[in-house]
PDB file of N, CA and C in Angstrom:
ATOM      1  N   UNK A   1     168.125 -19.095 117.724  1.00  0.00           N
ATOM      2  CA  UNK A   1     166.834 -19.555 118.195  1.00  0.00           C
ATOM      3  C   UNK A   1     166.349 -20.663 117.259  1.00  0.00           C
ATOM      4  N   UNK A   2     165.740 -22.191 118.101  1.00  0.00           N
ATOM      5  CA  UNK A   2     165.655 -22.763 117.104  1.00  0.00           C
ATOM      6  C   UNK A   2     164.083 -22.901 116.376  1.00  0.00           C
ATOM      7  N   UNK A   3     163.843 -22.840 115.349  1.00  0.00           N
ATOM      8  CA  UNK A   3     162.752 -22.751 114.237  1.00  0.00           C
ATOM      9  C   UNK A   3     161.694 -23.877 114.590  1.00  0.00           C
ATOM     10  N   UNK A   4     160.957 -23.186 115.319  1.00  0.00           N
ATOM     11  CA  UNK A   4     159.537 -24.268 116.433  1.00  0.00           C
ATOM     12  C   UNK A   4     158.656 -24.805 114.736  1.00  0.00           C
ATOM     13  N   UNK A   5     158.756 -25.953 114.496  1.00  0.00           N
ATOM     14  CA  UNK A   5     157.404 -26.979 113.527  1.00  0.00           C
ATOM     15  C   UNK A   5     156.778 -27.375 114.292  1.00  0.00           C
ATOM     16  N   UNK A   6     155.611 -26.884 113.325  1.00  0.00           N
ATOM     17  CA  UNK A   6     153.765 -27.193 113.497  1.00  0.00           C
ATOM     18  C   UNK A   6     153.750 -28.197 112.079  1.00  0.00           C
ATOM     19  N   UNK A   7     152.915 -28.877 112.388  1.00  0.00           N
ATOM     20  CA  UNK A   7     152.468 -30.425 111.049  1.00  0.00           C
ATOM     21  C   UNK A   7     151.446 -30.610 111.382  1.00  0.00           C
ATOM     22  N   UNK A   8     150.648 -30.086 110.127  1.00  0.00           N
ATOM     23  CA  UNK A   8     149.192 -30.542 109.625  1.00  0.00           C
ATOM     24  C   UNK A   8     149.145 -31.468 109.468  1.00  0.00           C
ATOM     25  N   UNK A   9     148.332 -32.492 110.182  1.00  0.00           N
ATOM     26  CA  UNK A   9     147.578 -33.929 109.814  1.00  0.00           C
ATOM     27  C   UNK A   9     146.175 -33.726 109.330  1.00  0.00           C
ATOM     28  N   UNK A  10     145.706 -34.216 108.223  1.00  0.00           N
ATOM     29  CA  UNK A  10     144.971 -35.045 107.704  1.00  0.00           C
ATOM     30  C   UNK A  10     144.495 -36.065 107.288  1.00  0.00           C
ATOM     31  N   UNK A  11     143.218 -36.623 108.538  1.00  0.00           N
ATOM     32  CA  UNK A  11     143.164 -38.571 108.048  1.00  0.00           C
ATOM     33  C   UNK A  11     141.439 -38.688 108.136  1.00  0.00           C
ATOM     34  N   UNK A  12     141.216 -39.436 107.327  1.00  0.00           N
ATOM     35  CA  UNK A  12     139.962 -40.046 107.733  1.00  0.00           C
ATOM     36  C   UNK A  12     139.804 -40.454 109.595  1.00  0.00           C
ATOM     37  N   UNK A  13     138.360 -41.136 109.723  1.00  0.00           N
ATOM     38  CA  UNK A  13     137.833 -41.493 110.756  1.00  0.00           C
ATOM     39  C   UNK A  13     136.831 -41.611 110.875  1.00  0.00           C
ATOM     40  N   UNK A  14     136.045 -42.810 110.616  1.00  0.00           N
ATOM     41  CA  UNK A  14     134.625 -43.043 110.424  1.00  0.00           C
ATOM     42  C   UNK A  14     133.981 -42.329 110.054  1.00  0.00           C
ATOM     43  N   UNK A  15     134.197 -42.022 108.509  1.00  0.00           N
ATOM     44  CA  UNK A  15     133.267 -41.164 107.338  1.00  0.00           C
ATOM     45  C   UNK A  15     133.705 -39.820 107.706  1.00  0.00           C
ATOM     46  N   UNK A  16     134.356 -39.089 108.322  1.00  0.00           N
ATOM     47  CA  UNK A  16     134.664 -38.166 108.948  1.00  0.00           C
ATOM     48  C   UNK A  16     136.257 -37.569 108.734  1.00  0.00           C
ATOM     49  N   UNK A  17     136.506 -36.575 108.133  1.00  0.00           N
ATOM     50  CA  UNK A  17     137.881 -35.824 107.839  1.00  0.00           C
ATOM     51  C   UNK A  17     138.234 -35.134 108.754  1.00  0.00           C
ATOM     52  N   UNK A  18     139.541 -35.404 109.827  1.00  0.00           N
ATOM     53  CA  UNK A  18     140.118 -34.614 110.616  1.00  0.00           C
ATOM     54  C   UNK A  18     141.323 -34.159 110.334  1.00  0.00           C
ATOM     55  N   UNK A  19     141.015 -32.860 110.777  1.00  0.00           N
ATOM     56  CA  UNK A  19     142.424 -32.107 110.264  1.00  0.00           C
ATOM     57  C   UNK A  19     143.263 -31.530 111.277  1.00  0.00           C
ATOM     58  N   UNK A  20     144.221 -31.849 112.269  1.00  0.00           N
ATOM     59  CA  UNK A  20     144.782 -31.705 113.630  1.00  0.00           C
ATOM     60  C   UNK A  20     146.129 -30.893 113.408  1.00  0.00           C
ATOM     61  N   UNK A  21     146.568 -30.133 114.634  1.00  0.00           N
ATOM     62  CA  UNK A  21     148.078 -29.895 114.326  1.00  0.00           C
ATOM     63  C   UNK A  21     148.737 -30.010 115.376  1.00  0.00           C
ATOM     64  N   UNK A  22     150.480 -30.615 115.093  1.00  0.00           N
ATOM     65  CA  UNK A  22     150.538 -30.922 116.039  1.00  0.00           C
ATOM     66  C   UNK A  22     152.446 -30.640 116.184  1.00  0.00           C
ATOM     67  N   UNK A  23     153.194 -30.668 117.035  1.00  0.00           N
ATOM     68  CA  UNK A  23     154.527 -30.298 117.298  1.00  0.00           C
ATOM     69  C   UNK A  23     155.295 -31.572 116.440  1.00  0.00           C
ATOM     70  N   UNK A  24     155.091 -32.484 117.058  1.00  0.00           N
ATOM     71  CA  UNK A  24     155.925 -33.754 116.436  1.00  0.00           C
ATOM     72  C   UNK A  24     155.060 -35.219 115.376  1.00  0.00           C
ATOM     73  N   UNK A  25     155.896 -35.395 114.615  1.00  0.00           N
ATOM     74  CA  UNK A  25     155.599 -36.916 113.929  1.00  0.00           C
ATOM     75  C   UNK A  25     156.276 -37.643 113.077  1.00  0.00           C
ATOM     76  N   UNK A  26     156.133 -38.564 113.482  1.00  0.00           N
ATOM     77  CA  UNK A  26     157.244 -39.411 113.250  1.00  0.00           C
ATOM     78  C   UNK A  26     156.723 -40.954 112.393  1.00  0.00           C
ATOM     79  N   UNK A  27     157.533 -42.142 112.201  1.00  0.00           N
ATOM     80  CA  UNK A  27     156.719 -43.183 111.850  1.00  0.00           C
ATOM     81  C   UNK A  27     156.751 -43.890 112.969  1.00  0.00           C
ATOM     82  N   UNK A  28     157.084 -43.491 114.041  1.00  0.00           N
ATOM     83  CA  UNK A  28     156.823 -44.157 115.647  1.00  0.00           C
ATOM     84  C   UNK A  28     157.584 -45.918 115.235  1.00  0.00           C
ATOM     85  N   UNK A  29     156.947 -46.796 116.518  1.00  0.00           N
ATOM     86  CA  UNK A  29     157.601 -47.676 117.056  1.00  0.00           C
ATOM     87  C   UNK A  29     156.581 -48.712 116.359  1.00  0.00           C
ATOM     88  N   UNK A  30     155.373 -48.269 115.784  1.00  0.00           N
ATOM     89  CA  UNK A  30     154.427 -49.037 115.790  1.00  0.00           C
ATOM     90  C   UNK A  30     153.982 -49.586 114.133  1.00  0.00           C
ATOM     91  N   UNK A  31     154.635 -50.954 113.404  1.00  0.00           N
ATOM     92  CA  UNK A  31     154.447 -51.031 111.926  1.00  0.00           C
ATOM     93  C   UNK A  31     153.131 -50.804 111.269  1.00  0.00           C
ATOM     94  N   UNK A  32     153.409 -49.723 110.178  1.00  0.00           N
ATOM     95  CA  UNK A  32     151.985 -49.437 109.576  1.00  0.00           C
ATOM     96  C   UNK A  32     151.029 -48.260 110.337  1.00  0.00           C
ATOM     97  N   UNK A  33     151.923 -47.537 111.548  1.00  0.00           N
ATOM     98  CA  UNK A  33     151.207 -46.341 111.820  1.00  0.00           C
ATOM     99  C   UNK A  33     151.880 -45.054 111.856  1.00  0.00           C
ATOM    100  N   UNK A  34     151.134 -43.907 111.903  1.00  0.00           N
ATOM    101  CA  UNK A  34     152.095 -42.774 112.334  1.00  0.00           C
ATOM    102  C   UNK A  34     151.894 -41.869 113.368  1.00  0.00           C
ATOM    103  N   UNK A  35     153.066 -41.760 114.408  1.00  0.00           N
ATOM    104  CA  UNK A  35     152.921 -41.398 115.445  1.00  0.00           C
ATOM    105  C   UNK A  35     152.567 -39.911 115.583  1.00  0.00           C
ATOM    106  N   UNK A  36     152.281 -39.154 116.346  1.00  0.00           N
ATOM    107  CA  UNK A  36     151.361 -38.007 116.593  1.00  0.00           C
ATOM    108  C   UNK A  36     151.727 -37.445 117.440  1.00  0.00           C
ATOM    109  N   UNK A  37     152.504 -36.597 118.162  1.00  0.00           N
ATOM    110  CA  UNK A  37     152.976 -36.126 119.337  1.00  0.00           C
ATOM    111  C   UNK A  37     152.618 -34.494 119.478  1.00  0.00           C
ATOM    112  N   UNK A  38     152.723 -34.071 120.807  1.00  0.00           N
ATOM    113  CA  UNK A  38     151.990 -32.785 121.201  1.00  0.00           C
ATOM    114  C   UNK A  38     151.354 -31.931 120.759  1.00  0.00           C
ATOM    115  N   UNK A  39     149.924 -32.723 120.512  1.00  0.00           N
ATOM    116  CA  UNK A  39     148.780 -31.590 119.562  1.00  0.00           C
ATOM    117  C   UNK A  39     149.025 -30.017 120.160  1.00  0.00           C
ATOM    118  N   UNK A  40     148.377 -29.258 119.306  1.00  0.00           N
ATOM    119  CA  UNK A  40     148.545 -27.740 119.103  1.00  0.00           C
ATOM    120  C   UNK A  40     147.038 -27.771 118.872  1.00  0.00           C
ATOM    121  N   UNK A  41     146.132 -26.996 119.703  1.00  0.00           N
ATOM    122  CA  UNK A  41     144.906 -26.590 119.867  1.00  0.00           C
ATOM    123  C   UNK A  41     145.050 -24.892 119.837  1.00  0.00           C
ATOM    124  N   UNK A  42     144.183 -24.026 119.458  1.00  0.00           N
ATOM    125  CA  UNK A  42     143.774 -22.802 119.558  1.00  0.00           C
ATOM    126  C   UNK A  42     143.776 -21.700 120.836  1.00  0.00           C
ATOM    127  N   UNK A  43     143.952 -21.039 121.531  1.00  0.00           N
ATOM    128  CA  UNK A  43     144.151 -20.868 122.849  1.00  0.00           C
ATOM    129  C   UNK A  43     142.576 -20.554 123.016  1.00  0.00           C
ATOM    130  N   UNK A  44     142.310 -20.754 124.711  1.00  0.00           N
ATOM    131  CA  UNK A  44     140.918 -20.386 124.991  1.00  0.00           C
ATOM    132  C   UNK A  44     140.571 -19.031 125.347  1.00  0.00           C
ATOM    133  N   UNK A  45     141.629 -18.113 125.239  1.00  0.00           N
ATOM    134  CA  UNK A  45     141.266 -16.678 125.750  1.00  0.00           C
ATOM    135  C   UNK A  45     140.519 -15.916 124.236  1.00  0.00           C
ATOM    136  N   UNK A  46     140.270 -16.342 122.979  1.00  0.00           N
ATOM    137  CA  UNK A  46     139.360 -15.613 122.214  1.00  0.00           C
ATOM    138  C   UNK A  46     138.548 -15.384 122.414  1.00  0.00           C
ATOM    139  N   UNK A  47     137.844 -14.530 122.394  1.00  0.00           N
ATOM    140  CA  UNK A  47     136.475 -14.072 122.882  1.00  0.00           C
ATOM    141  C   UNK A  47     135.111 -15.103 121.363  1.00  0.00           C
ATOM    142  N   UNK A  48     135.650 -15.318 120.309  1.00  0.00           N
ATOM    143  CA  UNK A  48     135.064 -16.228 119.390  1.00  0.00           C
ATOM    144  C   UNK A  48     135.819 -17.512 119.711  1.00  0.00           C
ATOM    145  N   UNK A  49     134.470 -18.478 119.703  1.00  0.00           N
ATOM    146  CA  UNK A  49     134.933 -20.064 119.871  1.00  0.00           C
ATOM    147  C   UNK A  49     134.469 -20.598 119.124  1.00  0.00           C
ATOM    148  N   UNK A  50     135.107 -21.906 118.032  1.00  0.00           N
ATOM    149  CA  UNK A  50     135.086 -22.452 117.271  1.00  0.00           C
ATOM    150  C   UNK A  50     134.833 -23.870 117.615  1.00  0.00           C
ATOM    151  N   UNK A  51     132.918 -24.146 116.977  1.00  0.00           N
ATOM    152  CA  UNK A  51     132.377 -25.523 117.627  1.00  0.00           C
ATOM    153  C   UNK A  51     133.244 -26.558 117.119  1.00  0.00           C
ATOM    154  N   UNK A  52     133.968 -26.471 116.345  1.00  0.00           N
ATOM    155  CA  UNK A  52     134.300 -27.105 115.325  1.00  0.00           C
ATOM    156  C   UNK A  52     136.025 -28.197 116.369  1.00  0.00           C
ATOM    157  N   UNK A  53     136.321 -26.734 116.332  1.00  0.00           N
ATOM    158  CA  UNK A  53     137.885 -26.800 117.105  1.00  0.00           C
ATOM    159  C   UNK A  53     137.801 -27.370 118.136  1.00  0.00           C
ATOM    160  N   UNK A  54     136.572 -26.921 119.163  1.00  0.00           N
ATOM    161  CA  UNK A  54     136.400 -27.728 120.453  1.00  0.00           C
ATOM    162  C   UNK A  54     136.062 -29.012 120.733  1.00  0.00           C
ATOM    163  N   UNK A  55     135.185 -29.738 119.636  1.00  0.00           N
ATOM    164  CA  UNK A  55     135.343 -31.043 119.139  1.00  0.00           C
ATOM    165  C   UNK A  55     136.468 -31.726 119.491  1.00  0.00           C
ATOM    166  N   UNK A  56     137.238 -31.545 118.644  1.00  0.00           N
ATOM    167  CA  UNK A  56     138.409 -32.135 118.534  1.00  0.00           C
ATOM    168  C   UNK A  56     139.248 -31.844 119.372  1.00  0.00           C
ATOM    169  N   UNK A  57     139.213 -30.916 119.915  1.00  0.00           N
ATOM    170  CA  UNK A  57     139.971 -30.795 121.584  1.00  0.00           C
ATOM    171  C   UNK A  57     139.440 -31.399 122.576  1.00  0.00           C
ATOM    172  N   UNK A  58     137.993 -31.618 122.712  1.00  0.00           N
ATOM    173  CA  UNK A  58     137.298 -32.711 123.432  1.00  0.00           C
ATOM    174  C   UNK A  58     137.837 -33.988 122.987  1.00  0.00           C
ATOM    175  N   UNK A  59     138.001 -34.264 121.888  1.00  0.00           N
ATOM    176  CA  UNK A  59     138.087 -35.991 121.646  1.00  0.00           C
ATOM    177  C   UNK A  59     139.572 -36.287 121.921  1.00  0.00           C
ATOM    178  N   UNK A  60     140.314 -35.471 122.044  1.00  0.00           N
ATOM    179  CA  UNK A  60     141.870 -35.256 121.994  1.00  0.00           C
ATOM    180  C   UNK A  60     142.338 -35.209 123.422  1.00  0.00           C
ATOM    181  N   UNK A  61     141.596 -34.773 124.380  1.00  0.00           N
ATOM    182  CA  UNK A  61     141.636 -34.422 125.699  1.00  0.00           C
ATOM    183  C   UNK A  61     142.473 -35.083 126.165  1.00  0.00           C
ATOM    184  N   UNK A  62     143.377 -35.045 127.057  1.00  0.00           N
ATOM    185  CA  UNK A  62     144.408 -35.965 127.385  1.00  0.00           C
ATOM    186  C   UNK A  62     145.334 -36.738 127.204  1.00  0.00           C
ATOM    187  N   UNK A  63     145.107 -36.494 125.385  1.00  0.00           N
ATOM    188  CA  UNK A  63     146.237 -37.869 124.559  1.00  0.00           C
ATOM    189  C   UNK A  63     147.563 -37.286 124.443  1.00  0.00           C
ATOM    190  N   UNK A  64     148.293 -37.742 124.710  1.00  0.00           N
ATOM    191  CA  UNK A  64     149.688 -37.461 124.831  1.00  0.00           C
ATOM    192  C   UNK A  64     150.189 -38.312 123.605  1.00  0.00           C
ATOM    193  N   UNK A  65     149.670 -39.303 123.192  1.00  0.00           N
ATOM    194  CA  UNK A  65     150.406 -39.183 121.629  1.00  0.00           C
ATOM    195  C   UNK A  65     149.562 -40.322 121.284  1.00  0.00           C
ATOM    196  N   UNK A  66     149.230 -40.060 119.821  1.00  0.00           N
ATOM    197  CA  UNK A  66     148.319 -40.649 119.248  1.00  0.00           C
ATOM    198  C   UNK A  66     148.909 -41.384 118.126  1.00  0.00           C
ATOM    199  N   UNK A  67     148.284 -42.741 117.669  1.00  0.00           N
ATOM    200  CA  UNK A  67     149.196 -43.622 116.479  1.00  0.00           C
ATOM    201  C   UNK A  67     147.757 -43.572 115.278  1.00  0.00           C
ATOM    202  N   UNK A  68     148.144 -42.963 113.775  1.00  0.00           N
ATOM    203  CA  UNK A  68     147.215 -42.912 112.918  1.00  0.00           C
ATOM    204  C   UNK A  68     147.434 -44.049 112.316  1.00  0.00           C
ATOM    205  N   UNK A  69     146.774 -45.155 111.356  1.00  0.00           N
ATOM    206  CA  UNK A  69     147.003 -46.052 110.608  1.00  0.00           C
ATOM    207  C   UNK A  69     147.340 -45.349 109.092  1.00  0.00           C
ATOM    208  N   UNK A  70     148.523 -45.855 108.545  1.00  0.00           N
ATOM    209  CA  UNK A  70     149.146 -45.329 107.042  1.00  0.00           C
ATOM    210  C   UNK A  70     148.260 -44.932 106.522  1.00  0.00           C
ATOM    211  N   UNK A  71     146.659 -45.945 106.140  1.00  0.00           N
ATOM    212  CA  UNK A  71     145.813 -45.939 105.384  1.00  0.00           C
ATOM    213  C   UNK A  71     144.693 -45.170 105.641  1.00  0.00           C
ATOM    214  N   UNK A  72     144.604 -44.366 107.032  1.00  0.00           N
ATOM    215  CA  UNK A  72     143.739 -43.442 106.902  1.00  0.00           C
ATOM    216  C   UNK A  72     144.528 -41.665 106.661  1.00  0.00           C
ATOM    217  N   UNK A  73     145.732 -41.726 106.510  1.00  0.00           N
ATOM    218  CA  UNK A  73     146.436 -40.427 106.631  1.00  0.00           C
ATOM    219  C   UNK A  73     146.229 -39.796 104.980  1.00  0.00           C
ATOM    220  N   UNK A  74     145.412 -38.784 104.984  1.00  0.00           N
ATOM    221  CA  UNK A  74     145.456 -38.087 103.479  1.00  0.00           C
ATOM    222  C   UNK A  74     146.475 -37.497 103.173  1.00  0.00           C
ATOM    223  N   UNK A  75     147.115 -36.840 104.034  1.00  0.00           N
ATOM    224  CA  UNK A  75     148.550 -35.720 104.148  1.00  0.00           C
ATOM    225  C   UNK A  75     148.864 -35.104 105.547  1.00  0.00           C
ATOM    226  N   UNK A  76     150.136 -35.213 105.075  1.00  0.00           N
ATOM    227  CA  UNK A  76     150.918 -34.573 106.839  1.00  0.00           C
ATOM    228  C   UNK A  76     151.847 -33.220 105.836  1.00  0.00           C
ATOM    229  N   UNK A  77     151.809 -31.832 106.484  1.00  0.00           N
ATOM    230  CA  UNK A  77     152.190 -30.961 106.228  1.00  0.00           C
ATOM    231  C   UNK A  77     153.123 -30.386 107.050  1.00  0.00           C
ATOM    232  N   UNK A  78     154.242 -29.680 106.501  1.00  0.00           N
ATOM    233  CA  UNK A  78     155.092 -28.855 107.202  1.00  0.00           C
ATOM    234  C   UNK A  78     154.472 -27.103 107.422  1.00  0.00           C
ATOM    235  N   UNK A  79     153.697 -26.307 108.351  1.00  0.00           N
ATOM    236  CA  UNK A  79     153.419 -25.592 108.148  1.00  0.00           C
ATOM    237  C   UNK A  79     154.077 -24.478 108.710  1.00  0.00           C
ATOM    238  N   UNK A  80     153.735 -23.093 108.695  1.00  0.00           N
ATOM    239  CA  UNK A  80     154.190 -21.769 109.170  1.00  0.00           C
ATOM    240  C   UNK A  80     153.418 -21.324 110.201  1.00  0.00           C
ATOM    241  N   UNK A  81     152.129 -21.364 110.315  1.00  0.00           N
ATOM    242  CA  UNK A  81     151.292 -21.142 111.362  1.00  0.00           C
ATOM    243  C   UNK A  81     150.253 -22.001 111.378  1.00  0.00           C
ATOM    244  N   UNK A  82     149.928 -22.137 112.307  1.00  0.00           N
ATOM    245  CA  UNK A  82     148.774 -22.907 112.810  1.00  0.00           C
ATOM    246  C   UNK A  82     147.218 -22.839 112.577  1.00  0.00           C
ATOM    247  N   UNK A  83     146.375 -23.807 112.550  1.00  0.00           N
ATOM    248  CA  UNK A  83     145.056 -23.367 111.661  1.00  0.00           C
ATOM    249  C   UNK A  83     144.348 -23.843 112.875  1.00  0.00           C
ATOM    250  N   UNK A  84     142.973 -23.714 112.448  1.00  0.00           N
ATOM    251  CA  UNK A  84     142.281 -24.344 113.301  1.00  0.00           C
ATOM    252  C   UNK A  84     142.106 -25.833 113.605  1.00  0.00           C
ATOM    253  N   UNK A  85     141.693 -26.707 114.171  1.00  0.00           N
ATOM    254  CA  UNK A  85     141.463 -28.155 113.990  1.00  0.00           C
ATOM    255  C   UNK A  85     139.895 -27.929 113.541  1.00  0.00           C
ATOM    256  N   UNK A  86     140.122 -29.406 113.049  1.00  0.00           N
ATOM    257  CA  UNK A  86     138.412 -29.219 112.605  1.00  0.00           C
ATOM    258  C   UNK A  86     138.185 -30.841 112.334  1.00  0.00           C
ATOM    259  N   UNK A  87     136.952 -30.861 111.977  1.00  0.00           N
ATOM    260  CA  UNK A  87     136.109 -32.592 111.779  1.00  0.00           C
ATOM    261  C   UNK A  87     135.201 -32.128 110.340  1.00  0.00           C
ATOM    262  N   UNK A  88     135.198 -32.581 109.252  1.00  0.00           N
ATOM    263  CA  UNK A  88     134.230 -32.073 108.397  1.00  0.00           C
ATOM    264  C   UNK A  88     133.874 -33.331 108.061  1.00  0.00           C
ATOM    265  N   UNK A  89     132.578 -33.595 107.181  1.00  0.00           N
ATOM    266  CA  UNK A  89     131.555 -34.649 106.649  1.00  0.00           C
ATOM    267  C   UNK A  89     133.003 -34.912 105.708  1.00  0.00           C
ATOM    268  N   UNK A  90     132.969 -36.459 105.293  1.00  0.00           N
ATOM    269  CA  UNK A  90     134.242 -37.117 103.449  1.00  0.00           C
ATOM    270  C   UNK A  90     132.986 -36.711 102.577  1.00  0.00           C
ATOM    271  N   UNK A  91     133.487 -35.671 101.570  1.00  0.00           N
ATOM    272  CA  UNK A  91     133.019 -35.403 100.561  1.00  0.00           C
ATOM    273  C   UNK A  91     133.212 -36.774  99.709  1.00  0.00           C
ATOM    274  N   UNK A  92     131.896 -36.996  98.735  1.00  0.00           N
ATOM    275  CA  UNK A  92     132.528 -37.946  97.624  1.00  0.00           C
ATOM    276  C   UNK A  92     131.490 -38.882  98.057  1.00  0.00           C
ATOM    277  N   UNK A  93     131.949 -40.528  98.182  1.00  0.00           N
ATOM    278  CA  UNK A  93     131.084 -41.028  98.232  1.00  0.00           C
ATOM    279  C   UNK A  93     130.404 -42.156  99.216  1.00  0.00           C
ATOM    280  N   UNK A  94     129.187 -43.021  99.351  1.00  0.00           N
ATOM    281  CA  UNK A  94     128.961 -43.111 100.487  1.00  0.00           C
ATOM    282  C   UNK A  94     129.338 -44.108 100.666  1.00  0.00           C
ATOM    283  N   UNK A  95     130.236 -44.621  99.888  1.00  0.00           N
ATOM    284  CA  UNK A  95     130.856 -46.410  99.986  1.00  0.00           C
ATOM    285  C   UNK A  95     132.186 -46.033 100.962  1.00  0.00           C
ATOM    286  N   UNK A  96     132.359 -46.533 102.349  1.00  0.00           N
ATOM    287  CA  UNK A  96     133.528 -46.552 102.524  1.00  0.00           C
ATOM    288  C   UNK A  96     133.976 -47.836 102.389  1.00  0.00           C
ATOM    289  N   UNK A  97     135.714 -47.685 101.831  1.00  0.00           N
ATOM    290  CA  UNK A  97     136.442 -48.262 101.161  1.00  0.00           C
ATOM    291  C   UNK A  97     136.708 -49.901 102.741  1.00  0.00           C
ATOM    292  N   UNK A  98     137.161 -50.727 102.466  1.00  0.00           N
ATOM    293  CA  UNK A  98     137.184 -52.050 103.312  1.00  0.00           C
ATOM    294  C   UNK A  98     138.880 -51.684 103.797  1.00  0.00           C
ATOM    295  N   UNK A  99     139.643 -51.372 104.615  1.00  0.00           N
ATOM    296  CA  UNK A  99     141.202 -51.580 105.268  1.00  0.00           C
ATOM    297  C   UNK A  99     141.768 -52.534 104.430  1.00  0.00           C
ATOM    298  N   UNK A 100     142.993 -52.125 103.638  1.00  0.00           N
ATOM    299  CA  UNK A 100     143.475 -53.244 103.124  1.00  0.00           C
ATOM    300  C   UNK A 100     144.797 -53.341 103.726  1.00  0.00           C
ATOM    301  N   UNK A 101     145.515 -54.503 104.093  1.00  0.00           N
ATOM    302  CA  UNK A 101     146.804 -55.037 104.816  1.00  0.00           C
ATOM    303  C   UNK A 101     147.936 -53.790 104.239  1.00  0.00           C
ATOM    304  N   UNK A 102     148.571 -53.483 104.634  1.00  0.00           N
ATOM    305  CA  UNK A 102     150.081 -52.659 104.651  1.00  0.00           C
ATOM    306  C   UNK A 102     150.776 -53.974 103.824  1.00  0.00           C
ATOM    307  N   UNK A 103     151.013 -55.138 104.344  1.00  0.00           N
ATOM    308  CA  UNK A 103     152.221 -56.056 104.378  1.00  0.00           C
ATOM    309  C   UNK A 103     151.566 -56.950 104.093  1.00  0.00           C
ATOM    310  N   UNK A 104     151.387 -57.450 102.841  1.00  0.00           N
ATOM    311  CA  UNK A 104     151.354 -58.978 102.641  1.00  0.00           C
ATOM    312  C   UNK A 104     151.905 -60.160 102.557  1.00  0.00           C
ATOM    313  N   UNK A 105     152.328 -61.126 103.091  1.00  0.00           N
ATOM    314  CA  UNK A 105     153.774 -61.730 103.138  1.00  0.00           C
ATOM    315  C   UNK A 105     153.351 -62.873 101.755  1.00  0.00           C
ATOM    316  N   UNK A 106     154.498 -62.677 100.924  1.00  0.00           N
ATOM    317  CA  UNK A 106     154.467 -63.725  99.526  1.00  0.00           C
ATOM    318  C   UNK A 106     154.595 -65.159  99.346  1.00  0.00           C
ATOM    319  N   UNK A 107     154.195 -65.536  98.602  1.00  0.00           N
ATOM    320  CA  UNK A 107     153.471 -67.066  98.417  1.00  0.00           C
ATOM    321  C   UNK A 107     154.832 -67.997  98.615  1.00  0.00           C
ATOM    322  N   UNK A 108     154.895 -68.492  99.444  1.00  0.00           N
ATOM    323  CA  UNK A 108     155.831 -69.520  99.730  1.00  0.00           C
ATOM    324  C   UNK A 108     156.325 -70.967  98.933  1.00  0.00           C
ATOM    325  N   UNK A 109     156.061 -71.025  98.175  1.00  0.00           N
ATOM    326  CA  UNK A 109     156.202 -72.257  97.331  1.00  0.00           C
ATOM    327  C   UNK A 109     157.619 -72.767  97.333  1.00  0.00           C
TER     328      UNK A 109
END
């Protein structure tokens, strides 16, 4: 039987820490992002629902695969079981940082 992976993502998003899980990821097709394939949401038969989780299953609704930019990814994890998703406030501070280029191409002289 083969050994089903779940991968914790963690990335920023407009002042905002999301933490998703998901079947596949890869560095995709796309330079400077990382690809995101078949999120893993919570099932809806608990009798407790998590405002938190449903968020992000709302904003997620339909995406069949999502591309993160390098520079917002905090960590991607290999996990054992599955957590909740969630959105929390970026602890720390209120300056967010400006996108800086992946690839700078060097001075031609």
């Amino acid at each position: 039987m083969a050994a089903s992976h779940i991968f914790k993502v963690v990335f920023v998003n407009q002042g905002k820490v999301y933490e998703i899980y998901a079947r596949k990821v890869s560095h995709g097709s796309l330079f400077g992002f990382i690809e995101v394939e078949e999120l893993v949401f919570g099932e809806r038969s608990a009798v407790v629902v998590d405002p938190s989780e449903e968020k992000v299953k709302a904003e997620f609704e339909g995406v069949k695969r999502t591309y993160l930019p390098l520079h917002s990814v905090l960590r991607v994890d290999e996990v054992r079981q599955q957590g909740s998703a969630k959105v929390s406030s970026f602890e720390g501070s209120n300056v967010t940082p400006f996108p800086v280029p992946l690839y700078t191409p060097g001075d031609k002289k």
